[in-house]
PDB file of N, CA and C in Angstrom:
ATOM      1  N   UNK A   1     105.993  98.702 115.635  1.00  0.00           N
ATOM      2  CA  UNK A   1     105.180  97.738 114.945  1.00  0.00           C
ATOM      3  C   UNK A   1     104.190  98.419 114.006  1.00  0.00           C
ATOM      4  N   UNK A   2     103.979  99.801 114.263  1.00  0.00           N
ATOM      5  CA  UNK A   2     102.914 100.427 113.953  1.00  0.00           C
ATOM      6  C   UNK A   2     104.039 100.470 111.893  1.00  0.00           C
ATOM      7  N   UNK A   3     104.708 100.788 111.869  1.00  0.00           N
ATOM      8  CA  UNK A   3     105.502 100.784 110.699  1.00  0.00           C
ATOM      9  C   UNK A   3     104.951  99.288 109.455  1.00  0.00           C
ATOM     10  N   UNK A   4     105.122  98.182 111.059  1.00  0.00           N
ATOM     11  CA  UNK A   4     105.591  96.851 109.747  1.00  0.00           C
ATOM     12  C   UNK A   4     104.248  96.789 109.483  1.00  0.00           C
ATOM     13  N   UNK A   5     102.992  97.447 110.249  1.00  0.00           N
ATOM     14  CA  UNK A   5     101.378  96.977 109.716  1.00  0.00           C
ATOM     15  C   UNK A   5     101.100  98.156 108.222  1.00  0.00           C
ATOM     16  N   UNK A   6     101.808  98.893 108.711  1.00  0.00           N
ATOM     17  CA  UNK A   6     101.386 100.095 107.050  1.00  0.00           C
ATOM     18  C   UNK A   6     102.193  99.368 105.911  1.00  0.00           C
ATOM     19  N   UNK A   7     103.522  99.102 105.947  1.00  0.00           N
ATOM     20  CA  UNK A   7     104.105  98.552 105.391  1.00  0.00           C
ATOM     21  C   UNK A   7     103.533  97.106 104.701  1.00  0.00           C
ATOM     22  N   UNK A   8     102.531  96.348 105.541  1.00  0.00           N
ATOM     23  CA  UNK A   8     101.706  95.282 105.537  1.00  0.00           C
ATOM     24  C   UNK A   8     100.321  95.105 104.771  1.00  0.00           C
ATOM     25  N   UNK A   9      99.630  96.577 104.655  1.00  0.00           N
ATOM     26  CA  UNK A   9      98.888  97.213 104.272  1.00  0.00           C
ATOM     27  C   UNK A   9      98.564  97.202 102.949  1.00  0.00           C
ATOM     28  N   UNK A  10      99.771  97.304 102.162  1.00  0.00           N
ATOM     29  CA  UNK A  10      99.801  97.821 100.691  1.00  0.00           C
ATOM     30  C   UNK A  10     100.041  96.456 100.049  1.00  0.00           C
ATOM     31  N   UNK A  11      99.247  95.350  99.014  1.00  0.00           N
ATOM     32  CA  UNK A  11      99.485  94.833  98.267  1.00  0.00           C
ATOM     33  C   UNK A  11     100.617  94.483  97.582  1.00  0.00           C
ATOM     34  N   UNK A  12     100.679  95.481  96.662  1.00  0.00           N
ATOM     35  CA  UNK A  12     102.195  95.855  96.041  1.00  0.00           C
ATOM     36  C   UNK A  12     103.256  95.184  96.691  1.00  0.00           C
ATOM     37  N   UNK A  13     103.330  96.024  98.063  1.00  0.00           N
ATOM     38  CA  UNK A  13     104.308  95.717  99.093  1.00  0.00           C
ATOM     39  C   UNK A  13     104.440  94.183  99.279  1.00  0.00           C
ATOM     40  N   UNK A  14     103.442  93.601  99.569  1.00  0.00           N
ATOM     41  CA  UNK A  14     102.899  92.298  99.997  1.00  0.00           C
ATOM     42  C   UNK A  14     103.765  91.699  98.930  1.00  0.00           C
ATOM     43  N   UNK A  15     103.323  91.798  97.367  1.00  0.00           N
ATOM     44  CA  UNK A  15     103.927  91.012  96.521  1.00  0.00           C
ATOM     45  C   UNK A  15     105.335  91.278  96.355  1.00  0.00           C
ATOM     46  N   UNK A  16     106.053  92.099  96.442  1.00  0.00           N
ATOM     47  CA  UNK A  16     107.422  92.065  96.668  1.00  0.00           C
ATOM     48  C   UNK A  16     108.072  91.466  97.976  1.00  0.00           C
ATOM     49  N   UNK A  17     107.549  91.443  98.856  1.00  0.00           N
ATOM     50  CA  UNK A  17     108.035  90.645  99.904  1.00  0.00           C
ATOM     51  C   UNK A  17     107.255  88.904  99.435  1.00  0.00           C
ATOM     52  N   UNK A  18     106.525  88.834  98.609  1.00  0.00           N
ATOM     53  CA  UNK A  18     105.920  87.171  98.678  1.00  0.00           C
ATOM     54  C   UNK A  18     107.500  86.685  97.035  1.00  0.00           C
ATOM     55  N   UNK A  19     107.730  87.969  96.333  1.00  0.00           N
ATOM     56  CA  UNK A  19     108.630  87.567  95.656  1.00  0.00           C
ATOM     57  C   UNK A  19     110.454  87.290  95.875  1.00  0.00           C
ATOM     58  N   UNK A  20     110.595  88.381  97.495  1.00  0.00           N
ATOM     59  CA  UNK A  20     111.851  87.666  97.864  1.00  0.00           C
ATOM     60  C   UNK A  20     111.596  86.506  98.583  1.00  0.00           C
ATOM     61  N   UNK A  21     110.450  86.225  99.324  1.00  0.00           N
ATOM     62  CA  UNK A  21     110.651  84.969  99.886  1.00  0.00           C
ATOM     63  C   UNK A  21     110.821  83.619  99.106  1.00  0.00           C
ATOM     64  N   UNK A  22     110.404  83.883  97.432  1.00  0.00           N
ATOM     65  CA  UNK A  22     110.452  83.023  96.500  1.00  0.00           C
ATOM     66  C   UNK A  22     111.818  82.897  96.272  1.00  0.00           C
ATOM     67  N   UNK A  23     112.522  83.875  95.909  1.00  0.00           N
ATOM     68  CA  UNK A  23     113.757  84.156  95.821  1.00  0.00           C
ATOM     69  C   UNK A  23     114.579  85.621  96.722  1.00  0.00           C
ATOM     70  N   UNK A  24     115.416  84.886  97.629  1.00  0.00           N
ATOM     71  CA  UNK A  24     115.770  86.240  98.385  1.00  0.00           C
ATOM     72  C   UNK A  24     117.090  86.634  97.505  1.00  0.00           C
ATOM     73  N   UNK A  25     117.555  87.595  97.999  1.00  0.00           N
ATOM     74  CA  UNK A  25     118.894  88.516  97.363  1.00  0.00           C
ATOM     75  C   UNK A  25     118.260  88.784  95.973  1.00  0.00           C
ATOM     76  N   UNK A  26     117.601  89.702  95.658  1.00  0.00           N
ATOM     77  CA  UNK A  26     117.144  89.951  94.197  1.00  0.00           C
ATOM     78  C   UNK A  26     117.601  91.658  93.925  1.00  0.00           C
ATOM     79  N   UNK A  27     117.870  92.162  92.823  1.00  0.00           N
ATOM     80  CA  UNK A  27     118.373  93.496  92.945  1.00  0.00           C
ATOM     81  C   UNK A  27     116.909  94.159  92.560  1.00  0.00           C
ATOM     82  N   UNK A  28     116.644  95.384  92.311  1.00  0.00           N
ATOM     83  CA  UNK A  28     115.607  96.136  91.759  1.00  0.00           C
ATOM     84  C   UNK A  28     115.435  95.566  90.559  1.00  0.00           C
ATOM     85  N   UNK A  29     116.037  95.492  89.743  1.00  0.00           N
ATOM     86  CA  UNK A  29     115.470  95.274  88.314  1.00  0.00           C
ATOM     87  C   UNK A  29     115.010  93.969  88.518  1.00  0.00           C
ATOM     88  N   UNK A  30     115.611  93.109  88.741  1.00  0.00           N
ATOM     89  CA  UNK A  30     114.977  91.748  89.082  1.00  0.00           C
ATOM     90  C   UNK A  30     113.578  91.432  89.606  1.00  0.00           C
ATOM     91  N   UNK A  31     113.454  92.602  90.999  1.00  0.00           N
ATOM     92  CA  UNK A  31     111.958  92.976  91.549  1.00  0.00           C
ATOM     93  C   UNK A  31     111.141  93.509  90.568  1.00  0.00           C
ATOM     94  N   UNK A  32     111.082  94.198  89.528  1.00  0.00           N
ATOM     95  CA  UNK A  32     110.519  94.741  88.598  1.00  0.00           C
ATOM     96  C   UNK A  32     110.004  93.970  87.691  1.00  0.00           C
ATOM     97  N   UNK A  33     110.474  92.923  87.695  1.00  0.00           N
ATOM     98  CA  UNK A  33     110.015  91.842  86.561  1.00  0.00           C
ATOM     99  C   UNK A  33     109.004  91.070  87.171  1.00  0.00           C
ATOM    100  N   UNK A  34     108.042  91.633  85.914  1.00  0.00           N
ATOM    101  CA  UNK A  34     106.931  91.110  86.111  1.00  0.00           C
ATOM    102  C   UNK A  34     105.367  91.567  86.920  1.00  0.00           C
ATOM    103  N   UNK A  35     106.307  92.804  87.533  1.00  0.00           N
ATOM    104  CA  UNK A  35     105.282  93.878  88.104  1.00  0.00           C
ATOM    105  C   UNK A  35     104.757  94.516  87.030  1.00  0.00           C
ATOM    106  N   UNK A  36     103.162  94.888  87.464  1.00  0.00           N
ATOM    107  CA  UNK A  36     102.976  96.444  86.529  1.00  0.00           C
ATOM    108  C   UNK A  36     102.962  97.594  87.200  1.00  0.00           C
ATOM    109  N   UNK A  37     104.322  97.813  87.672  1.00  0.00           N
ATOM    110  CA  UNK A  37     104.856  98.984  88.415  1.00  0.00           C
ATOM    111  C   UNK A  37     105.907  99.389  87.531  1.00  0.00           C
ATOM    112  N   UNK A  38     105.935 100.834  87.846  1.00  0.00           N
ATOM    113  CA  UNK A  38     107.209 101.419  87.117  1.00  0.00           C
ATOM    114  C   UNK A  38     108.221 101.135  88.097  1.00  0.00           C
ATOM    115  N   UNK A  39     109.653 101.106  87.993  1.00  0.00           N
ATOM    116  CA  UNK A  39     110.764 101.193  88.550  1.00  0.00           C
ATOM    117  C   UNK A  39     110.603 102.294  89.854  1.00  0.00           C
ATOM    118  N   UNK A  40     110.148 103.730  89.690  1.00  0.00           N
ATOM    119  CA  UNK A  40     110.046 104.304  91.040  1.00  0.00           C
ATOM    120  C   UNK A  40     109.302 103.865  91.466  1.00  0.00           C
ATOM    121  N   UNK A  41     108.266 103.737  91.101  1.00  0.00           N
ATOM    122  CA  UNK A  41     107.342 102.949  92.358  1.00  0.00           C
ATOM    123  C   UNK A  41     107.745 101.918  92.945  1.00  0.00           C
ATOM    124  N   UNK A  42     108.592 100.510  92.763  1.00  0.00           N
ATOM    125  CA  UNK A  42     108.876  99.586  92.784  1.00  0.00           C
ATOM    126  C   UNK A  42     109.640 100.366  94.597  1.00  0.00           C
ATOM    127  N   UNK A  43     110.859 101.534  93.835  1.00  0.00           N
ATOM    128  CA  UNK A  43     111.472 101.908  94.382  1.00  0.00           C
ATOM    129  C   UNK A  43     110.749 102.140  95.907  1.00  0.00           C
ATOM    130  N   UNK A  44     109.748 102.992  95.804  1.00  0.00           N
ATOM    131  CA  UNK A  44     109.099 103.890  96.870  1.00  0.00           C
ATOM    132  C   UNK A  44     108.298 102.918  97.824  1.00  0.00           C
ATOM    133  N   UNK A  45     108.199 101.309  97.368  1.00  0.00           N
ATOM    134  CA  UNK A  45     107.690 100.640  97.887  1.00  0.00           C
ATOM    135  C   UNK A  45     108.807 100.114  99.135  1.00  0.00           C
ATOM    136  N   UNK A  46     109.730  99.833  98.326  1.00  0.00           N
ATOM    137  CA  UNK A  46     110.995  99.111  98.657  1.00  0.00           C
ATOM    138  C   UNK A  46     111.867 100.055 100.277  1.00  0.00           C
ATOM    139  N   UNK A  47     111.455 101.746 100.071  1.00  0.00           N
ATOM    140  CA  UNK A  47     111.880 102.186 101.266  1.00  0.00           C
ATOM    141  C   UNK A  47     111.024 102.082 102.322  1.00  0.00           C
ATOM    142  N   UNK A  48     109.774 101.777 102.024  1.00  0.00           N
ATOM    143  CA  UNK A  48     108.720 101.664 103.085  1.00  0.00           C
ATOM    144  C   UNK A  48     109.271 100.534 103.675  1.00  0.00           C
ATOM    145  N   UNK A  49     109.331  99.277 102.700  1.00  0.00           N
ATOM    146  CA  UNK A  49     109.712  98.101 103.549  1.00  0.00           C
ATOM    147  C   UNK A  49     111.118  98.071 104.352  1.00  0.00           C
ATOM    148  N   UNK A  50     112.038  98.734 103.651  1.00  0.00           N
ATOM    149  CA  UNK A  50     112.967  98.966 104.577  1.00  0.00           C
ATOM    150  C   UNK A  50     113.255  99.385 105.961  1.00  0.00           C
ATOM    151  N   UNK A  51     112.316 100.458 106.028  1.00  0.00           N
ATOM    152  CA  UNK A  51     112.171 101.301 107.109  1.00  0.00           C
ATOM    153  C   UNK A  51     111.042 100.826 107.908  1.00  0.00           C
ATOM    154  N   UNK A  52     110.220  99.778 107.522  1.00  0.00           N
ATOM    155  CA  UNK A  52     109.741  98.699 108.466  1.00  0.00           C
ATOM    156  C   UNK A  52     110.391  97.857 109.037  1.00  0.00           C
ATOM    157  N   UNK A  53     111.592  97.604 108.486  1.00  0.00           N
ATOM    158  CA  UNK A  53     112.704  96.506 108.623  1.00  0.00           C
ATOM    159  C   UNK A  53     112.242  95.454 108.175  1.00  0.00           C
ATOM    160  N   UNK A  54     111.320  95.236 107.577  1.00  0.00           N
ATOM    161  CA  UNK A  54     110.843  94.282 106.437  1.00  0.00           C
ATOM    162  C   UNK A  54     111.838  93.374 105.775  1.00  0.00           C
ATOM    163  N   UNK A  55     112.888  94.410 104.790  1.00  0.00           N
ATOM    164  CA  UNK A  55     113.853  94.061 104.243  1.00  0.00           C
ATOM    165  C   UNK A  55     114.970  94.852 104.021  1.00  0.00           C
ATOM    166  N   UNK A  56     116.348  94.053 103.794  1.00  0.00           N
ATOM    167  CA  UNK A  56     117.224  94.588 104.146  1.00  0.00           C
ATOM    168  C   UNK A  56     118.209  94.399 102.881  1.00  0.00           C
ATOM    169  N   UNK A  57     119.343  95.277 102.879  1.00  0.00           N
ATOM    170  CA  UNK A  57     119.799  95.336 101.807  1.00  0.00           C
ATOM    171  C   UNK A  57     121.490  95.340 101.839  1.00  0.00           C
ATOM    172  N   UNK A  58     122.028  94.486 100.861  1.00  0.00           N
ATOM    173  CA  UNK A  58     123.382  94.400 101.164  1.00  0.00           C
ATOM    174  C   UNK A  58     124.510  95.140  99.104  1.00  0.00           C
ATOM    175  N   UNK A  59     125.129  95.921  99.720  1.00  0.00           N
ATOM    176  CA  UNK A  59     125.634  96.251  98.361  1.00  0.00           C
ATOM    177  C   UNK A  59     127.027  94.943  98.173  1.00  0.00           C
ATOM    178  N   UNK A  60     126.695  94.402  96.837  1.00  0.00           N
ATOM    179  CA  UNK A  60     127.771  93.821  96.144  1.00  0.00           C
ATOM    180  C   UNK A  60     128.465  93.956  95.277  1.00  0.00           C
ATOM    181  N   UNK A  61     129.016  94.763  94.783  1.00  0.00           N
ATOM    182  CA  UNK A  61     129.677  95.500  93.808  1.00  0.00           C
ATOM    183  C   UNK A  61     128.670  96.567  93.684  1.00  0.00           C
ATOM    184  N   UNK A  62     128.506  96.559  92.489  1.00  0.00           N
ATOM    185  CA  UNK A  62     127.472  97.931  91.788  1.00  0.00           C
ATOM    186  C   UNK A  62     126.042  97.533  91.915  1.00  0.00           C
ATOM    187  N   UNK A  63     125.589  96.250  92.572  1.00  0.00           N
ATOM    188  CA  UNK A  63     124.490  96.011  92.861  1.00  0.00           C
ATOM    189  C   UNK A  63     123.888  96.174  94.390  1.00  0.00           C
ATOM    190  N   UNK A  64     122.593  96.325  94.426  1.00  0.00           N
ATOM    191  CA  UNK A  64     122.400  96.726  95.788  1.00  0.00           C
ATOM    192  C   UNK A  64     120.952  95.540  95.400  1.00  0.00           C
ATOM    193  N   UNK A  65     121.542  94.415  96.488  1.00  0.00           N
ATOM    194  CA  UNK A  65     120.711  93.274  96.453  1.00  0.00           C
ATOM    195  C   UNK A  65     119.311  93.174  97.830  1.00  0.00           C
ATOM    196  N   UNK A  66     118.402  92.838  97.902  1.00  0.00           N
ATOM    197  CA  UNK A  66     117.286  93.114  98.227  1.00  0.00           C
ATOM    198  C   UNK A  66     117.283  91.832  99.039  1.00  0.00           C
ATOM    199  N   UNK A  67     116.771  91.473 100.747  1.00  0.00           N
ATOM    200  CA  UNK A  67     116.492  90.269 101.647  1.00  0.00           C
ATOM    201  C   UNK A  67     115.263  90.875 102.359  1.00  0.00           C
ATOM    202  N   UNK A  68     114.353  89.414 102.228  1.00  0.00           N
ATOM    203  CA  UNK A  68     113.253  89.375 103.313  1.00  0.00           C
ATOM    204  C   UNK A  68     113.631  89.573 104.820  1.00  0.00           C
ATOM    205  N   UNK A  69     113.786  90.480 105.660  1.00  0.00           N
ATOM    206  CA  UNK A  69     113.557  90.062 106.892  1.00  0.00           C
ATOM    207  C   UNK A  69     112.678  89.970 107.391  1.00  0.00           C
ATOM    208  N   UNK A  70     112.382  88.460 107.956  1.00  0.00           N
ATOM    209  CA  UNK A  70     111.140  87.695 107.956  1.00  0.00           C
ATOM    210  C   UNK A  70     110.332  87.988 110.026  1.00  0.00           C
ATOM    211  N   UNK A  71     111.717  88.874 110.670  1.00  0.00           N
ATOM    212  CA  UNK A  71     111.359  88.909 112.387  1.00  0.00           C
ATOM    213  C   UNK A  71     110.573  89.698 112.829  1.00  0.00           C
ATOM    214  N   UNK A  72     109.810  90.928 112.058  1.00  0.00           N
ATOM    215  CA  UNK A  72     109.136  91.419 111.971  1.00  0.00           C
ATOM    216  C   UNK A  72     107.506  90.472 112.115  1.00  0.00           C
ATOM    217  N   UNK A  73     107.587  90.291 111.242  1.00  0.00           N
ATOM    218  CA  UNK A  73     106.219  89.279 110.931  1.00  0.00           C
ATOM    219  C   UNK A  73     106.420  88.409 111.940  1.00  0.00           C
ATOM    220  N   UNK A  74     107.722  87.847 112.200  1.00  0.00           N
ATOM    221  CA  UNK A  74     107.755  86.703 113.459  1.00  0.00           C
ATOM    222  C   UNK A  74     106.791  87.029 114.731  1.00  0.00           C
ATOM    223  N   UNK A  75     107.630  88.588 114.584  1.00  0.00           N
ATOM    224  CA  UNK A  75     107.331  89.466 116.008  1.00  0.00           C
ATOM    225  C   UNK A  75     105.502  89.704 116.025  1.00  0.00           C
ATOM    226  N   UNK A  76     104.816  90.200 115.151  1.00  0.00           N
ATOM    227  CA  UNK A  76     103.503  89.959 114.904  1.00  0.00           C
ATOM    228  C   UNK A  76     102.314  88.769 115.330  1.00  0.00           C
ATOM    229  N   UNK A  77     102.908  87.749 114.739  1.00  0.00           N
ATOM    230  CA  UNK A  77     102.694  86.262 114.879  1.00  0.00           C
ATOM    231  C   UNK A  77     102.585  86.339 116.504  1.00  0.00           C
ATOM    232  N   UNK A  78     103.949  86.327 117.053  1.00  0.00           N
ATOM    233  CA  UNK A  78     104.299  85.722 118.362  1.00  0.00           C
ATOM    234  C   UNK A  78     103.278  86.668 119.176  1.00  0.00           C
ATOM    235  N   UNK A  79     102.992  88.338 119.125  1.00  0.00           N
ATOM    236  CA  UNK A  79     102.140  89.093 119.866  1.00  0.00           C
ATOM    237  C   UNK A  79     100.626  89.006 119.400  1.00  0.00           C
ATOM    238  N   UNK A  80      99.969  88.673 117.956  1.00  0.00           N
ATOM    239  CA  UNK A  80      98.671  88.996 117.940  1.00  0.00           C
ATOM    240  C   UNK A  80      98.028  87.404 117.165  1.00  0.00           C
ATOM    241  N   UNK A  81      98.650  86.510 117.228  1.00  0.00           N
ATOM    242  CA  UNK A  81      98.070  85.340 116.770  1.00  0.00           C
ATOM    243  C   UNK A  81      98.483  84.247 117.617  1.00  0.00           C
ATOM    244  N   UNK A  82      99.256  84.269 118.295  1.00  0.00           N
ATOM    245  CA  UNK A  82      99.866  83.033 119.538  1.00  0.00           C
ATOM    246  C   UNK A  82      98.991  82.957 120.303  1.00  0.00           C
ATOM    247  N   UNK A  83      98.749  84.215 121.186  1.00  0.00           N
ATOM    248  CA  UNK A  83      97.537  84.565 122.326  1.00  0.00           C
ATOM    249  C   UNK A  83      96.964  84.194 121.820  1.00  0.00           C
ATOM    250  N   UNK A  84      96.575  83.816 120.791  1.00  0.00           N
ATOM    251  CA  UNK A  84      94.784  83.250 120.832  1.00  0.00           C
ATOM    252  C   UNK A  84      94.558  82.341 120.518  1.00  0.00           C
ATOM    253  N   UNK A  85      95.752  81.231 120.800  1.00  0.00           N
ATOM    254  CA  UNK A  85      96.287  79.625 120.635  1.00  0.00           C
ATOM    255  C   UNK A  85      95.690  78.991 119.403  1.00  0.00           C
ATOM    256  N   UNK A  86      96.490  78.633 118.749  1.00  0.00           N
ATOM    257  CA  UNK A  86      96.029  78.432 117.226  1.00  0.00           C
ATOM    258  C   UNK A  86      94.903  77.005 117.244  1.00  0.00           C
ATOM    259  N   UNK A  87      94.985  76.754 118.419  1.00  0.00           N
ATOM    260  CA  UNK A  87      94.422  75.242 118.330  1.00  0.00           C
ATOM    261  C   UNK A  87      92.716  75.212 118.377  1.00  0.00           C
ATOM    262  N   UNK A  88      92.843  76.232 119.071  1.00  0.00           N
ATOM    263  CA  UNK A  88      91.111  77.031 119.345  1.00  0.00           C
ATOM    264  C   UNK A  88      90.896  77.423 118.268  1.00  0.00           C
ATOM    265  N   UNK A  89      91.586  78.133 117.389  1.00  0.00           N
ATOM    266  CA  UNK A  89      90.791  79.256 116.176  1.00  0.00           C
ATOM    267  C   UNK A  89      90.879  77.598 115.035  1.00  0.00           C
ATOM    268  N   UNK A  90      91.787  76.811 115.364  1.00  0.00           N
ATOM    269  CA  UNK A  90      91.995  75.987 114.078  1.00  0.00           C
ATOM    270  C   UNK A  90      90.575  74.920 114.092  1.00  0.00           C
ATOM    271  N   UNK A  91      90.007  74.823 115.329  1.00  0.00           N
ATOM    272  CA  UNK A  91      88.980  74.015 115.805  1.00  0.00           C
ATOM    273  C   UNK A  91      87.841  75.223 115.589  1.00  0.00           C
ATOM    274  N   UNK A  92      87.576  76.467 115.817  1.00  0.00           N
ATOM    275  CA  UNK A  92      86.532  76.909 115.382  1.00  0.00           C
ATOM    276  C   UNK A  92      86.881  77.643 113.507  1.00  0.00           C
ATOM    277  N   UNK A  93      87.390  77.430 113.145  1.00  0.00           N
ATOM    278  CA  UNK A  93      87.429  77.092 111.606  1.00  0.00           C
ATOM    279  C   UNK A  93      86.962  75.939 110.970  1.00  0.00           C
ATOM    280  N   UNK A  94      87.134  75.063 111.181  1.00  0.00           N
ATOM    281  CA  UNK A  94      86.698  74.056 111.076  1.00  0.00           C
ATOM    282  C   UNK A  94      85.183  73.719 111.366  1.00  0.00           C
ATOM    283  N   UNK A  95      84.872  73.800 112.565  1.00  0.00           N
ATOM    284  CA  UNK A  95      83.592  74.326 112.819  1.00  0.00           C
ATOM    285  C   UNK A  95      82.613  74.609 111.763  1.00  0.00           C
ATOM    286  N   UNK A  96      83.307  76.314 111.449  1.00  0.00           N
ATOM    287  CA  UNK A  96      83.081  77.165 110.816  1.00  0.00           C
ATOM    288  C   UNK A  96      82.467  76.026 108.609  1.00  0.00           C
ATOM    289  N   UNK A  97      83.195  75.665 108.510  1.00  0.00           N
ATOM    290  CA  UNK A  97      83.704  75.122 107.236  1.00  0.00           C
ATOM    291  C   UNK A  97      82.745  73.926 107.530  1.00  0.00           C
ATOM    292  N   UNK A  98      82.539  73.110 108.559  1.00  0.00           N
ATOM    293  CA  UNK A  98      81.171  72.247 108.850  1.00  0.00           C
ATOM    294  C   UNK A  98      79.692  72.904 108.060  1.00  0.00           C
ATOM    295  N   UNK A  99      79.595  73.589 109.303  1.00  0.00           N
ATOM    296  CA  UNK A  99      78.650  74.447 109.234  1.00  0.00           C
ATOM    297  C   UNK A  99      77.980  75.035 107.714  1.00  0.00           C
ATOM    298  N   UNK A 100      78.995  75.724 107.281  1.00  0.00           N
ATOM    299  CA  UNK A 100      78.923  76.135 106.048  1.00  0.00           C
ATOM    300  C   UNK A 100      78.676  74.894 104.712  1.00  0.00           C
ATOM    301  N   UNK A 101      79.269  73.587 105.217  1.00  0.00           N
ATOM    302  CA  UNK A 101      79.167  73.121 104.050  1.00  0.00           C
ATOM    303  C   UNK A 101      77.832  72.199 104.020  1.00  0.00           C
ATOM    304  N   UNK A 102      77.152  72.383 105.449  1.00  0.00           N
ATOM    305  CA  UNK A 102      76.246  71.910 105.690  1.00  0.00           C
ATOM    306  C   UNK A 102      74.801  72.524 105.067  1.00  0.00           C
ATOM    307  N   UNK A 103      74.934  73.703 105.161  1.00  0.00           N
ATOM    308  CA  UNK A 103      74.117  74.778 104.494  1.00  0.00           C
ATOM    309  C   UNK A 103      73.890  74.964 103.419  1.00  0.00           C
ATOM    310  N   UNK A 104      74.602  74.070 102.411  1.00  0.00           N
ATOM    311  CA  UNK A 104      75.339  73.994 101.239  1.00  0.00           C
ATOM    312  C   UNK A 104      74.160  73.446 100.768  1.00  0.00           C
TER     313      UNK A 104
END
């Protein structure tokens, strides 16, 4: 797990995984659009997430197409945000957002 939080870490990273979930199966150049990253970097991002198991990659001809794997993050969720029952934190947010707008 210690992998998918570094992997989690980096922005960059973040937005390439928020851009396959927009669209999954995307090749590199496709990921590139629209970044202000060069192509290796794009690249060097792309093995981190891999090797988080982040995302996964399937070759189709001469393309090597790019997928969110989303069980990682599942796996996260289910160990460090479940335990602390969403219904409690969603009620002291709220709270929270009272409070604050009261102060206002």
């Amino acid at each position: 797990m210690d992998d998918v939080f570094k992997a989690l870490a980096d922005a960059s990273r973040r937005s390439l995984l928020d851009g396959l979930h927009a669209r999954n199966g995307q090749t590199l150049n496709e990921l590139c659009e629209g970044l202000a990253m060069t192509r290796q970097a794009v690249t060097k991002h792309l093995v981190i997430l891999e090797e988080a198991d982040l995302v996964t990659t399937i070759r189709h001809g001469r393309e090597k197409l790019h997928y969110l794997n989303p069980v990682p993050i599942h796996q996260i969720g289910e160990r460090w945000i479940k335990k602390f029952e969403r219904g409690k934190l969603a009620a002291l947010s709220e709270l929270k957002r009272q409070l604050e707008k009261r102060d206002e």
